[in-house]
C-alpha atoms as a PDB file:
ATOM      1  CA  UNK A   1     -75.426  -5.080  45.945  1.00  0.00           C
ATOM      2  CA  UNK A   2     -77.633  -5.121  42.841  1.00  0.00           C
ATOM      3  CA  UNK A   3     -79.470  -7.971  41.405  1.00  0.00           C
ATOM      4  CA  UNK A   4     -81.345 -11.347  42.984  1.00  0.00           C
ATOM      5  CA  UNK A   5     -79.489 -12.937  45.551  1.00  0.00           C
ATOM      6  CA  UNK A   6     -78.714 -16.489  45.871  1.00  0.00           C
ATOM      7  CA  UNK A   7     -77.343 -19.173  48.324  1.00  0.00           C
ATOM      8  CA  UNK A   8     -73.536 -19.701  47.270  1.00  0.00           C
ATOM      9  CA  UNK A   9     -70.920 -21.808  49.153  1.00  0.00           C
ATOM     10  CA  UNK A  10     -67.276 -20.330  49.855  1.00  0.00           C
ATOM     11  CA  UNK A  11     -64.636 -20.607  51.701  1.00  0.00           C
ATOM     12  CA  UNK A  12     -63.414 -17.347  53.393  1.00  0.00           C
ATOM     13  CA  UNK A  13     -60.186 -17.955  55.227  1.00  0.00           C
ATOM     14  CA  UNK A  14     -59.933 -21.507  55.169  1.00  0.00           C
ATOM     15  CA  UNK A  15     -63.626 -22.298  56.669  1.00  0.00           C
ATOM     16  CA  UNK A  16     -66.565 -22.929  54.282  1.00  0.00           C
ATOM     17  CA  UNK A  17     -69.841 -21.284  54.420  1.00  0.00           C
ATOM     18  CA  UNK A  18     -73.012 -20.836  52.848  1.00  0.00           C
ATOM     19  CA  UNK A  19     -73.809 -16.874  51.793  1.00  0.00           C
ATOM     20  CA  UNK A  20     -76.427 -14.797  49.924  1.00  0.00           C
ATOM     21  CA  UNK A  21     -74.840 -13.508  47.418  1.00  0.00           C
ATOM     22  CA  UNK A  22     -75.797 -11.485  43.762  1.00  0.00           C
ATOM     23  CA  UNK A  23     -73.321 -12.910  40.667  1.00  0.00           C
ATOM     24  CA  UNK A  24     -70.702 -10.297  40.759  1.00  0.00           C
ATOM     25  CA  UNK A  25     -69.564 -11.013  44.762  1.00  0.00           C
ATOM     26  CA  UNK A  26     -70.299 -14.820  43.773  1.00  0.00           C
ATOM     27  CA  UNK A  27     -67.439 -14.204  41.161  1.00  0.00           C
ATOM     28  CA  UNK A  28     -65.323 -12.348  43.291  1.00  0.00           C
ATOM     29  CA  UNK A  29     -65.775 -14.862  46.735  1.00  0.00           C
ATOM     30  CA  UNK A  30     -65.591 -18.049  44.058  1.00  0.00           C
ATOM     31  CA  UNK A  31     -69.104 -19.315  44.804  1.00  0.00           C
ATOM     32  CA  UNK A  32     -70.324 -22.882  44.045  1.00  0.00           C
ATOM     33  CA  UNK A  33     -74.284 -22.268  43.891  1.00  0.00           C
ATOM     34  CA  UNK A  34     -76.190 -24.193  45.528  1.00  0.00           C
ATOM     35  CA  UNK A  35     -80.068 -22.792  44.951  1.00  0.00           C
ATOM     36  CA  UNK A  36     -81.106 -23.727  41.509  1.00  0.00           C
ATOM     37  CA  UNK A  37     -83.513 -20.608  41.465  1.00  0.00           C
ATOM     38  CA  UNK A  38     -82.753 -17.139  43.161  1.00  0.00           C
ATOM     39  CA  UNK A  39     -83.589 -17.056  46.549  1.00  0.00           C
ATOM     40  CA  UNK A  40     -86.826 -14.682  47.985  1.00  0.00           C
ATOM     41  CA  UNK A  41     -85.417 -11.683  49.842  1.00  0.00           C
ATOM     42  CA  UNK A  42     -87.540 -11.685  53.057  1.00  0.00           C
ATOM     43  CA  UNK A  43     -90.246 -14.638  53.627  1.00  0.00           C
ATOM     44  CA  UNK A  44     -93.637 -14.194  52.828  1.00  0.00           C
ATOM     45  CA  UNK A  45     -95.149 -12.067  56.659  1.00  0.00           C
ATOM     46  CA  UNK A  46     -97.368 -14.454  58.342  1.00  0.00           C
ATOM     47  CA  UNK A  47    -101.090 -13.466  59.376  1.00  0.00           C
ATOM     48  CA  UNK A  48    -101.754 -11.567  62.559  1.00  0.00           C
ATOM     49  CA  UNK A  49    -104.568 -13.866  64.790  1.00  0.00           C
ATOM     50  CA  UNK A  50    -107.661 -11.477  65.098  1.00  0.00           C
ATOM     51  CA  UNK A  51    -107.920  -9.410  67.877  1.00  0.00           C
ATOM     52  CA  UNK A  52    -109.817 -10.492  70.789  1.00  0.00           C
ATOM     53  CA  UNK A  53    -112.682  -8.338  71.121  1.00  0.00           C
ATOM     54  CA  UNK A  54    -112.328  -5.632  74.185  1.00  0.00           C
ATOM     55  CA  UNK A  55    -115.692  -4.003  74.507  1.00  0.00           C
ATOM     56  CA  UNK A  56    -116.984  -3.078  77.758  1.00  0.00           C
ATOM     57  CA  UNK A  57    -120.162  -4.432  78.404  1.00  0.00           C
ATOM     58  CA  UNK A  58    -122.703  -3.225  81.786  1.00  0.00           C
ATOM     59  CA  UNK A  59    -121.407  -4.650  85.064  1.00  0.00           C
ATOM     60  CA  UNK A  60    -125.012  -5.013  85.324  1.00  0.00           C
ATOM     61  CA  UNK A  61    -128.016  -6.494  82.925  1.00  0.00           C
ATOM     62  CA  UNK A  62    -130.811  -4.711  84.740  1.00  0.00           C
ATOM     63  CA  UNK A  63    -129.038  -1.334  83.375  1.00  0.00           C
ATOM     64  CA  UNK A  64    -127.558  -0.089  86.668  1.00  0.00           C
ATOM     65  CA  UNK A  65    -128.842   2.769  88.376  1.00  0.00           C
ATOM     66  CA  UNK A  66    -129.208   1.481  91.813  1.00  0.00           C
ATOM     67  CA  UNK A  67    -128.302   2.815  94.807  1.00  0.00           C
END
């Protein structure tokens, strides 16, 4: 496949569908478009949350060193 892909509708085998498609297999399947612009190819990622924050603190404020 070459070229920006676009949602088509076509009828493979007596059942209509809706496929991605570049112009040349739109020509060759008989595709009615149905985007007026070419579609993206993968959607935009969406942001990660932030980390939470895993530092290890003292189990003690006094600094420890008891015994």
């Amino acid at each position: 496949m070459s070229g920006p892909l676009r949602r088509y509708r076509v009828v493979m085998h007596g059942t209509e569908t809706v496929m991605r498609l570049n112009e040349a297999d739109a020509e060759r399947f008989d595709g009615e478009p149905i985007d007026p612009v070419p579609a993206a190819v993968e959607p935009p990622a969406k942001a990660r949350p932030a980390a939470a924050d895993k530092a290890r603190t003292a189990k003690t404020k006094d600094g420890g060193g008891g015994g």
